[in-house]
Protein backbone atom coordinates (compact mmCIF):
# COMPACT_ATOMS: atom_id res chain seq x y z
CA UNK A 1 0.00 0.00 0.00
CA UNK A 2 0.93 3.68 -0.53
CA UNK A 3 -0.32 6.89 0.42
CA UNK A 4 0.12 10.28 -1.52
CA UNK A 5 -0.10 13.45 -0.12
CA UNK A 6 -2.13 15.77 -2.39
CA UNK A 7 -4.57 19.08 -2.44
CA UNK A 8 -7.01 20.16 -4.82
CA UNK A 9 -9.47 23.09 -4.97
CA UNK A 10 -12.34 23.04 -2.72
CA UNK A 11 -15.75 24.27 -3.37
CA UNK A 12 -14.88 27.98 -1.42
CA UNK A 13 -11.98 28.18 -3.76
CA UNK A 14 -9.51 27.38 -1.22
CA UNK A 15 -7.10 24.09 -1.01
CA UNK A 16 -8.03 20.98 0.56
CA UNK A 17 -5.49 18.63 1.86
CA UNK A 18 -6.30 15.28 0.92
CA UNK A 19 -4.27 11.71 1.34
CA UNK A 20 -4.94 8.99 -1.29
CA UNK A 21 -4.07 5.51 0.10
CA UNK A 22 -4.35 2.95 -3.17
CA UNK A 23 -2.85 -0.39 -3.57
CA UNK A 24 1.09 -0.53 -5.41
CA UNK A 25 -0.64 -2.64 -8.74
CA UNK A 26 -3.56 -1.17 -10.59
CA UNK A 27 -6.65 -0.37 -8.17
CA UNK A 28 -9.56 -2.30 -8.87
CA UNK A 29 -11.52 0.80 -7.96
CA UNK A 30 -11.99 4.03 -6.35
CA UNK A 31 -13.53 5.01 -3.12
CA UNK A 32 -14.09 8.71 -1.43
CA UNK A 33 -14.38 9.06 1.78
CA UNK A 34 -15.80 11.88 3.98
CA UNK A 35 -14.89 12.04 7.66
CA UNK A 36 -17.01 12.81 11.16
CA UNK A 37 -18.45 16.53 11.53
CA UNK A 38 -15.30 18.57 13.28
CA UNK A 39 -12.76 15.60 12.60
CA UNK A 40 -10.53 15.19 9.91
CA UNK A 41 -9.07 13.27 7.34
CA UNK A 42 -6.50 11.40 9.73
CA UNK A 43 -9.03 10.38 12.20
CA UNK A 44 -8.25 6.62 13.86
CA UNK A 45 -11.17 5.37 11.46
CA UNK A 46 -10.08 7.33 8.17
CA UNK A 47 -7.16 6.37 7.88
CA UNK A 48 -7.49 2.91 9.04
CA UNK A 49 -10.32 2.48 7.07
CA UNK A 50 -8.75 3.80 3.77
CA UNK A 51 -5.44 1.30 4.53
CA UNK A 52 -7.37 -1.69 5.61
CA UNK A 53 -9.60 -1.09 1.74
CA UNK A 54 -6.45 -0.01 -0.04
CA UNK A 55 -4.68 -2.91 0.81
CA UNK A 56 -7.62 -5.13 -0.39
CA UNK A 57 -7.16 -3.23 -3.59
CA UNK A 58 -8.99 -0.47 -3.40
CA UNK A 59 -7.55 3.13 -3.70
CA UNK A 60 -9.38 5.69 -1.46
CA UNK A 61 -9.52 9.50 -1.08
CA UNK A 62 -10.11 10.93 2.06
CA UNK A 63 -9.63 14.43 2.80
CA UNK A 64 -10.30 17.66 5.18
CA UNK A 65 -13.43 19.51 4.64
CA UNK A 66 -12.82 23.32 4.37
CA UNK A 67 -11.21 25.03 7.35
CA UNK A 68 -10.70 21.79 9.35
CA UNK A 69 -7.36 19.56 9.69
CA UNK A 70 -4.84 20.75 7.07
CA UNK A 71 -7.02 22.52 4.54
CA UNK A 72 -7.36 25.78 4.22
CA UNK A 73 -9.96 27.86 4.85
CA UNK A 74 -12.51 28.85 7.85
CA UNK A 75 -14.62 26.46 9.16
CA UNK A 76 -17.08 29.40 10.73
CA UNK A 77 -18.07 30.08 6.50
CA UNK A 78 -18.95 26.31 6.00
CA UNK A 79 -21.98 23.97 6.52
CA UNK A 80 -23.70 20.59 5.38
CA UNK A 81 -23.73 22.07 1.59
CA UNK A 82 -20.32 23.20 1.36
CA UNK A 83 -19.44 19.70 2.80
CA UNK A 84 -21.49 17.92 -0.39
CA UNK A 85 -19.61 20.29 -2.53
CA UNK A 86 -16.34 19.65 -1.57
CA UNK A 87 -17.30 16.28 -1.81
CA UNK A 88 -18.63 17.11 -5.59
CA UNK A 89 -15.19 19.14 -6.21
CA UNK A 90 -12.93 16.02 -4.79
CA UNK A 91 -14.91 13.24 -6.95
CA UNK A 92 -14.18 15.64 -9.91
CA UNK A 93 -10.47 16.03 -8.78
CA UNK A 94 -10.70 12.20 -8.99
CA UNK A 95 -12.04 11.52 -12.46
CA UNK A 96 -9.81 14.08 -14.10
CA UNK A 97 -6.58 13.01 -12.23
CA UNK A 98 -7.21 9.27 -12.08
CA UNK A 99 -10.66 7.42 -12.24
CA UNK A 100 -14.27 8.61 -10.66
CA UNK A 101 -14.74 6.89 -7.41
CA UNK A 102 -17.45 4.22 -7.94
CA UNK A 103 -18.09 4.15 -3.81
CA UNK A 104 -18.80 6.83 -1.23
CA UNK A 105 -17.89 6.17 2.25
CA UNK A 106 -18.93 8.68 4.80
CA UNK A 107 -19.07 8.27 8.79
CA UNK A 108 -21.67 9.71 11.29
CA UNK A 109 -22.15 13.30 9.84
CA UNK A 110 -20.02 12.27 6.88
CA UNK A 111 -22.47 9.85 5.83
CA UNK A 112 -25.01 12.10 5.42
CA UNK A 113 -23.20 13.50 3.40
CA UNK A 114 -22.33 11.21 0.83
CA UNK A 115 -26.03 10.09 0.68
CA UNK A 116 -26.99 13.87 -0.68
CA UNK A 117 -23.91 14.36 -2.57
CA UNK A 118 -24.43 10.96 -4.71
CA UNK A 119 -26.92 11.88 -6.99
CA UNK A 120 -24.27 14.84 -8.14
CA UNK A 121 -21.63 12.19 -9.19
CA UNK A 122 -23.07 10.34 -11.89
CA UNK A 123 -20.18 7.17 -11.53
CA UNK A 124 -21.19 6.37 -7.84
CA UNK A 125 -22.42 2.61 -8.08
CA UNK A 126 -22.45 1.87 -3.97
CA UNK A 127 -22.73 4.01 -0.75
CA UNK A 128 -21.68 3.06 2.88
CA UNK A 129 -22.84 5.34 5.54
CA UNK A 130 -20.89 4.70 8.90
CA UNK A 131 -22.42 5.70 11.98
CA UNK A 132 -24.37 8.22 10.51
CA UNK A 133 -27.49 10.10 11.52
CA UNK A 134 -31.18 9.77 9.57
CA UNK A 135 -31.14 13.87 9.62
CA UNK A 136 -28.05 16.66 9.42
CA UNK A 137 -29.82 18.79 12.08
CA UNK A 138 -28.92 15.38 14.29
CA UNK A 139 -25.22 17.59 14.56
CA UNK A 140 -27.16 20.09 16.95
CA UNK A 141 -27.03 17.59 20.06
CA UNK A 142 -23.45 18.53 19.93
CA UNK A 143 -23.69 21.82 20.96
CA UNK A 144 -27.17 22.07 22.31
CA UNK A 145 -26.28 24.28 25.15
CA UNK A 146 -25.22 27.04 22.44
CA UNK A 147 -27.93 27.08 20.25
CA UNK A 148 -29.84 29.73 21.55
CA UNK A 149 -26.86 32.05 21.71
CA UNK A 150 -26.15 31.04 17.99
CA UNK A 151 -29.64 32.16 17.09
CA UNK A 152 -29.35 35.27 19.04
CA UNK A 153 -26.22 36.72 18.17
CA UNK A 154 -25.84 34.78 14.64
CA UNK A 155 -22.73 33.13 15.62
CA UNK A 156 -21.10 31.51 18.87
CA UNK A 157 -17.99 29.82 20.19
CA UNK A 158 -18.62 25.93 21.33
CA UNK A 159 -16.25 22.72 21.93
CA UNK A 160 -15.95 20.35 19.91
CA UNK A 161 -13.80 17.37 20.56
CA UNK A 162 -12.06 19.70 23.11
CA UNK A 163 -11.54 22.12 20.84
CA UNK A 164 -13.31 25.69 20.12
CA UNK A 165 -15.44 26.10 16.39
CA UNK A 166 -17.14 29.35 15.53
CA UNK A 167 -20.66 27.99 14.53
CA UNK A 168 -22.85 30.68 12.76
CA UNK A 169 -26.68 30.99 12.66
CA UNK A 170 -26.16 30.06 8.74
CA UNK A 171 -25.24 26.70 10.02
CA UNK A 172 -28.05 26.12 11.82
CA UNK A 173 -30.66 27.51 8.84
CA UNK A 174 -28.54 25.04 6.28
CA UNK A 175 -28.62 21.75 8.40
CA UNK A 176 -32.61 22.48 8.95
CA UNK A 177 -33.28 22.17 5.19
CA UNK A 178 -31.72 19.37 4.85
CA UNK A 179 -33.45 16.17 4.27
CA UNK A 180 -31.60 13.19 3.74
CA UNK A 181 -34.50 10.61 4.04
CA UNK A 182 -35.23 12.08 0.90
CA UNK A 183 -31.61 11.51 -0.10
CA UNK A 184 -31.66 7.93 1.22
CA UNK A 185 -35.17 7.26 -0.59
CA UNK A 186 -34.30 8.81 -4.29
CA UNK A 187 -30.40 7.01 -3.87
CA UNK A 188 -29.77 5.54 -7.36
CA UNK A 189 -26.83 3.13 -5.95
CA UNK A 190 -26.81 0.28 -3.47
CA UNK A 191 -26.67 1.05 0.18
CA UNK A 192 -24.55 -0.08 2.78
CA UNK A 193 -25.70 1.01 6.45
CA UNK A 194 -23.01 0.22 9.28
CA UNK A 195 -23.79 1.52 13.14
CA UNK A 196 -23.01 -0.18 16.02
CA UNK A 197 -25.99 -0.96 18.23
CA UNK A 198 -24.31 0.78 21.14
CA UNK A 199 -23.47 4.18 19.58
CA UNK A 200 -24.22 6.48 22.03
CA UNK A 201 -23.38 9.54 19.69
CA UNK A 202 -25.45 8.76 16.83
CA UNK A 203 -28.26 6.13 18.27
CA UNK A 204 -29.34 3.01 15.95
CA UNK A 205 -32.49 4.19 15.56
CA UNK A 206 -30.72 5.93 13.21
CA UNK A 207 -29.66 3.41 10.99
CA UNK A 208 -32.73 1.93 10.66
CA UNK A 209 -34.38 5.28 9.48
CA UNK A 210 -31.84 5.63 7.18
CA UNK A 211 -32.17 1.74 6.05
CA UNK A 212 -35.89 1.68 5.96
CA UNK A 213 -36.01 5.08 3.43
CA UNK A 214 -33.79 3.81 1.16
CA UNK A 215 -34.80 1.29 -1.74
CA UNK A 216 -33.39 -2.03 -2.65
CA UNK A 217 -30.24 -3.07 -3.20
CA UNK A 218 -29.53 -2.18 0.67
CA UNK A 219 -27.43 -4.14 3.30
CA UNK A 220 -27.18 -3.44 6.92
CA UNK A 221 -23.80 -4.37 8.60
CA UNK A 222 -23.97 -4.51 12.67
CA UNK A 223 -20.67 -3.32 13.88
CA UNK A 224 -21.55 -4.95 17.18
CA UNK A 225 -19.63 -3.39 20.26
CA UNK A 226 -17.68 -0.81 18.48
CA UNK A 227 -18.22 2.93 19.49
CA UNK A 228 -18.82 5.54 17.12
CA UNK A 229 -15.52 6.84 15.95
CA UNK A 230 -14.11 3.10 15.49
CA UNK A 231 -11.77 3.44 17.42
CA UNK A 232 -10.80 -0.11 18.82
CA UNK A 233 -8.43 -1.30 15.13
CA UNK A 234 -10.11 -4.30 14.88
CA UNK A 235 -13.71 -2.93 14.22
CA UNK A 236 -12.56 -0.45 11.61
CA UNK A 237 -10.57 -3.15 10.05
CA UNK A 238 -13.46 -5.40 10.23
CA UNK A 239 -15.63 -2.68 8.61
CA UNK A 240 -13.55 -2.25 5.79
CA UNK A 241 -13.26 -6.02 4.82
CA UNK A 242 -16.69 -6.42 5.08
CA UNK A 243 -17.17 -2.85 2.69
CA UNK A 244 -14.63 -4.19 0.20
CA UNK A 245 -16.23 -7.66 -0.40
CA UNK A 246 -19.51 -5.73 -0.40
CA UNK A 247 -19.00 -3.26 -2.88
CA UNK A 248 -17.68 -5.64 -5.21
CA UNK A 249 -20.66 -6.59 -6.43
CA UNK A 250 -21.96 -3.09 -7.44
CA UNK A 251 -18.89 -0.18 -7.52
CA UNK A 252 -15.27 -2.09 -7.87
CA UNK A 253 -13.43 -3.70 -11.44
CA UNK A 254 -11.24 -6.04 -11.16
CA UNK A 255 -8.38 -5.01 -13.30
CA UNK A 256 -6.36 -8.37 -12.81
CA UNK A 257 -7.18 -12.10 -14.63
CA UNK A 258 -7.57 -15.02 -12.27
CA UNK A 259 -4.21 -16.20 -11.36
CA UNK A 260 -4.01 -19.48 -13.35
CA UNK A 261 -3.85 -22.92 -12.22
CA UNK A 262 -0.60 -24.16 -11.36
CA UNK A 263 0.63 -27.35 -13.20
CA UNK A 264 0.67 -30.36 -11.71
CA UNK A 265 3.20 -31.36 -9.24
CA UNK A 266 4.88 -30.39 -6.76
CA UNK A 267 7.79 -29.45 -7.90
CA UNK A 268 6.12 -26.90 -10.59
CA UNK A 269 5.44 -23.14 -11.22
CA UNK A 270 3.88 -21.04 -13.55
CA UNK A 271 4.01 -17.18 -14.33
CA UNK A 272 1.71 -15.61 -16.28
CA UNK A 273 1.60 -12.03 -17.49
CA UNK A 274 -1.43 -10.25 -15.74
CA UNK A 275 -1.47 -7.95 -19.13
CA UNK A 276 -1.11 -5.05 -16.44
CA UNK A 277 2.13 -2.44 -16.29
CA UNK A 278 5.24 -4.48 -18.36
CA UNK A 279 5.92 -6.87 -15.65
CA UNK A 280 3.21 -7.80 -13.25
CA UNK A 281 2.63 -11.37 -13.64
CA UNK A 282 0.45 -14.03 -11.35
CA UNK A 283 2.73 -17.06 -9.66
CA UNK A 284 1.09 -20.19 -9.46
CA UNK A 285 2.66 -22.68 -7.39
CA UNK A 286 0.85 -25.77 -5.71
CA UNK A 287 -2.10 -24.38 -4.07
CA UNK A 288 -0.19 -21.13 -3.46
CA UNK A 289 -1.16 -17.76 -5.87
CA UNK A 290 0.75 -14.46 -5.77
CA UNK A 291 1.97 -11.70 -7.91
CA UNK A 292 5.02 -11.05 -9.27
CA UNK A 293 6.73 -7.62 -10.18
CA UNK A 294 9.78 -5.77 -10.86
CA UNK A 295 10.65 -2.47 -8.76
CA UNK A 296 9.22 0.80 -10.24
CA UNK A 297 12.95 2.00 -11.20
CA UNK A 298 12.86 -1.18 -13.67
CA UNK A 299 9.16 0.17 -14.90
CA UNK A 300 7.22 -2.50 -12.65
CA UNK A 301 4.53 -1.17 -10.02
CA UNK A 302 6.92 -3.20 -7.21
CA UNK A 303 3.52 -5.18 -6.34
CA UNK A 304 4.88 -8.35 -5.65
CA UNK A 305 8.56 -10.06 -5.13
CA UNK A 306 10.99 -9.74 -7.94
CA UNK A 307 12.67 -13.04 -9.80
CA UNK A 308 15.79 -12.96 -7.32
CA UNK A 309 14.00 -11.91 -4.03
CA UNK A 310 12.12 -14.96 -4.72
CA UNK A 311 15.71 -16.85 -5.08
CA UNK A 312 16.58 -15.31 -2.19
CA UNK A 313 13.19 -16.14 -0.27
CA UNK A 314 13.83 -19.91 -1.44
CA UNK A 315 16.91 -19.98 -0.03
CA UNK A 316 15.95 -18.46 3.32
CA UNK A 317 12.61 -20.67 3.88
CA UNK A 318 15.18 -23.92 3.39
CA UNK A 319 18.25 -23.25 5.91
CA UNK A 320 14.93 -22.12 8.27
CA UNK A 321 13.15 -25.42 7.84
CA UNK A 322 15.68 -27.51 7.38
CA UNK A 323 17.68 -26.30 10.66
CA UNK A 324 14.10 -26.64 12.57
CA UNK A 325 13.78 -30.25 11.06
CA UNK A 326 17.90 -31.03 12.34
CA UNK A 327 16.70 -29.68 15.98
CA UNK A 328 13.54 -31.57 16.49
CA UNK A 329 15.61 -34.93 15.06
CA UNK A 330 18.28 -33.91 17.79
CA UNK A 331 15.59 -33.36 20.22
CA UNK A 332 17.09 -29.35 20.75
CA UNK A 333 14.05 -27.08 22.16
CA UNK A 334 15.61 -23.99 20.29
CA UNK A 335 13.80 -20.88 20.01
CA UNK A 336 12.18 -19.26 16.82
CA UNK A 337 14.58 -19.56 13.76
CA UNK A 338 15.07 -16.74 11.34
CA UNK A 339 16.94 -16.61 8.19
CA UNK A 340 17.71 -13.37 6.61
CA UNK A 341 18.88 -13.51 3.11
CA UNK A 342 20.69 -11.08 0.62
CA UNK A 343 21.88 -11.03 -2.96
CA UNK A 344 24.17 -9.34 -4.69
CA UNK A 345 26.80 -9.17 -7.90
CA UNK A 346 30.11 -9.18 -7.08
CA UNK A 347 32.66 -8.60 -9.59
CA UNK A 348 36.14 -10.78 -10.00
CA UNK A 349 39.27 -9.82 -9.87
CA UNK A 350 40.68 -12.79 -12.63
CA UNK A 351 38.34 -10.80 -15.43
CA UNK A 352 35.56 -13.58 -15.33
CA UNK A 353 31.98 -12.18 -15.29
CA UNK A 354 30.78 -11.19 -12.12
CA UNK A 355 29.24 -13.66 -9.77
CA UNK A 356 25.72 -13.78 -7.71
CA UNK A 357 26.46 -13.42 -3.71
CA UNK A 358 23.81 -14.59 -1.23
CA UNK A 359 24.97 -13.40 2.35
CA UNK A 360 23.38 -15.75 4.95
CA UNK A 361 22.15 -14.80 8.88
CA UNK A 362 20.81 -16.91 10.76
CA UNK A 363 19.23 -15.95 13.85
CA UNK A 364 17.60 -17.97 17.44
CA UNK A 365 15.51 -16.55 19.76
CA UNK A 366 16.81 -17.70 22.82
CA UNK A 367 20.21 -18.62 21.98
CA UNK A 368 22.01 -21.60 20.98
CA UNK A 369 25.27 -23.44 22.54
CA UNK A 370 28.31 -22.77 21.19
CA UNK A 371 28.16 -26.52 20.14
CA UNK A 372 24.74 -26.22 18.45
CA UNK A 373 25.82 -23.01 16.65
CA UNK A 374 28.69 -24.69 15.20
CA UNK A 375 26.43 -27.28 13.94
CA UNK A 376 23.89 -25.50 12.69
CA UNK A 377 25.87 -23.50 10.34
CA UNK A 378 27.18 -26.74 9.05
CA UNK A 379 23.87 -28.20 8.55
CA UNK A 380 22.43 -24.74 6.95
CA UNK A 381 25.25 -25.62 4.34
CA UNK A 382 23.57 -28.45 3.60
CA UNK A 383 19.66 -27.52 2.64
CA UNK A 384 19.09 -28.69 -0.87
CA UNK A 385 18.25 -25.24 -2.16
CA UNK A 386 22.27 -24.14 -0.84
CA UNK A 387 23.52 -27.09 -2.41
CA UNK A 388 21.55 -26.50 -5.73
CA UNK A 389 22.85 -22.67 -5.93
CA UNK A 390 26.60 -23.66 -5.53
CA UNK A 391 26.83 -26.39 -7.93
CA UNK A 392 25.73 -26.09 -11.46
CA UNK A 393 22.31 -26.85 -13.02
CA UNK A 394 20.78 -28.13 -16.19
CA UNK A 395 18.13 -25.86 -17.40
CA UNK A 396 15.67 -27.56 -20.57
CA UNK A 397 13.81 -24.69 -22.17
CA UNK A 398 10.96 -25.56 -25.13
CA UNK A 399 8.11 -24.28 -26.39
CA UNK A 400 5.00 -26.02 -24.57
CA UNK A 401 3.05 -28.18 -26.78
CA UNK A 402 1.22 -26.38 -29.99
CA UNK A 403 3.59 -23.02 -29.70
CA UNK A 404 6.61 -22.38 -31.56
């Protein structure tokens, strides 16, 4: 996974600081996500959200609404609608930069706001609202205690989050004619709605308001025991797998084949070209499937192991098993094994082309006699991937039957 840093013009004409977390080979989609009301882009559940989906292969957008985290801005000018516009403004940054997100992910305010600001982004096939409230006004229970002073003196100073916002009477006026029931009802995508039962920020009577409005296809994912700004990893991470295998139905591509079938045996491996980038190709290998790449200074997207990390992979997994199979034969209770493995070309000083050099360390948690240690390096000399490195091998190379 990667993440860019990047900015893009907001709908106030100012720059918003966004983060774009996507997967190293081709995406097989785009998501956009829109954070909690006062939060920010790096919240616990943005970004751990937008990693968990990135590195399931989706790329995802998130960024600061106007005047809050790093964009620029002030937050006292904005409300509910400039919110769906910047949302509007980043989906269009995406589809003339990269690709129009096909999912909109928004939590507890932010999910509002994704349900009004679909129907102005025509390549939106799926919506997940997280947390989020069956009206916008919902936001007042945050600062109820100010309200009256906001309407009184058109603007006042309340904490959020432990921190002071400047909310004007403007606010208040936009948030009341909202109606995102409507939104929910008239959504021309498939619905996702995740709240935990126990929110006690956004209640789940919420969810089912929300759920209830909106027309089939529509799924409703329980996030059991979390609280509402995710913040335990394991129930952001678990709403992200379930979004990902979700949305694939409705808003994701798959830019990659099947990996193929491995041949039979063993002792057998295939590579096949994906047809993506130059190099990325799918490993077949038993019942194992991975991908295979080339670093991005070679042209590759560096999405999977190159040819001689895998050589050098081999050679670690067999000095690591085959020292663990030595010590239980010897009956030695040693600790956790490691090999570490690196190659390199080392050039000759007798003019002969330059030679491959795989530097060996082996490692025991625990320790090892000084016995043992002796022994083991003799026996890590003697795993049948070392021994097939050092001396030569016969290679047969023909076309497979019916080519060439």
């Amino acid at each position: 996974m990667r993440t860019e840093k990047l900015e893009f013009e907001g709908s106030q004409g100012v720059m918003l600081s966004a983060r774009l977390d996507r997967p190293k080979a081709p995406p097989r989609g785009y998501a956009l996500f829109a954070h909690c009301f006062s939060c920010s882009k790096d919240t616990l559940a943005a970004s751990r959200l937008a990693r968990a989906l990135a590195a399931d292969g989706v790329a995802v957008l998130r960024f600061d609404f106007t005047g809050l985290g790093h964009s620029d801005g002030d937050f006292a000018n904005t409300n509910f609608s400039s919110n769906v516009d910047d949302l509007v403004r980043a989906a269009d940054y995406l589809r003339e930069t990269r690709e129009a997100p096909g999912i909109l992910i928004g939590h507890s305010l932010g999910g509002a706001a994704v349900l009004v600001a679909a129907a102005k982004i025509p390549e939106v096939k799926a919506v997940v609202t997280i947390g989020a409230p069956a009206d916008a006004a919902h936001v007042e229970k945050q600062f109820t205690a100010s309200v009256d002073d906001i309407v009184r003196d058109g603007q006042a100073s309340v904490q959020l989050a432990d921190r002071p916002f400047m909310i004007r009477k403007q606010f208040l006026d936009d948030i009341a004619g909202q109606n995102v029931l409507k939104a929910a009802a008239g959504l021309d995508a498939a619905l996702l709605v995740a709240h935990a039962p126990r929110d006690e920020t956004v209640g789940i009577e919420n969810a089912t308001r929300l759920f209830v409005a909106a027309k089939h296809p529509k799924s409703f994912l329980s996030l059991d025991n979390a609280d509402h700004l995710l913040t335990r990893a394991e129930d952001s991470a678990h709403a992200a797998n379930v979004i990902a295998a979700w949305a694939d139905r409705y808003a994701f591509h798959d830019p990659l084949p099947e990996a193929p079938e491995a041949p039979p045996g063993n002792n057998s491996a295939l590579v096949q070209e994906t047809g993506k980038g130059k190099y990325l190709s799918w490993a077949s290998t038993g019942e194992a499937r991975f991908l295979v790449d080339e670093p991005e200074s070679l042209g590759g997207f560096d999405a999977g192991p190159a040819p001689f990390q895998l050589l050098s992979s081999a050679l670690a997994a067999c000095t690591t098993i085959t020292l663990r199979m030595y010590a239980g034969r010897k009956g030695w209770a040693l600790g956790r094994i490691s090999t570490t493995v690196t190659h390199a070309k080392q050039d000759r000083d007798d003019g002969q082309p330059e030679r491959d050099v795989f530097s060996r360390a082996i490692t025991v948690e625990g320790g090892v006699s000084a016995e043992q240690a002796e022994k083991l390096l003799e026996i890590a000399n003697k795993c049948p991937v070392h021994r097939t490195l050092e001396r030569s091998s016969h290679i047969d190379t023909a076309y497979a039957d019916g080519q060439g």
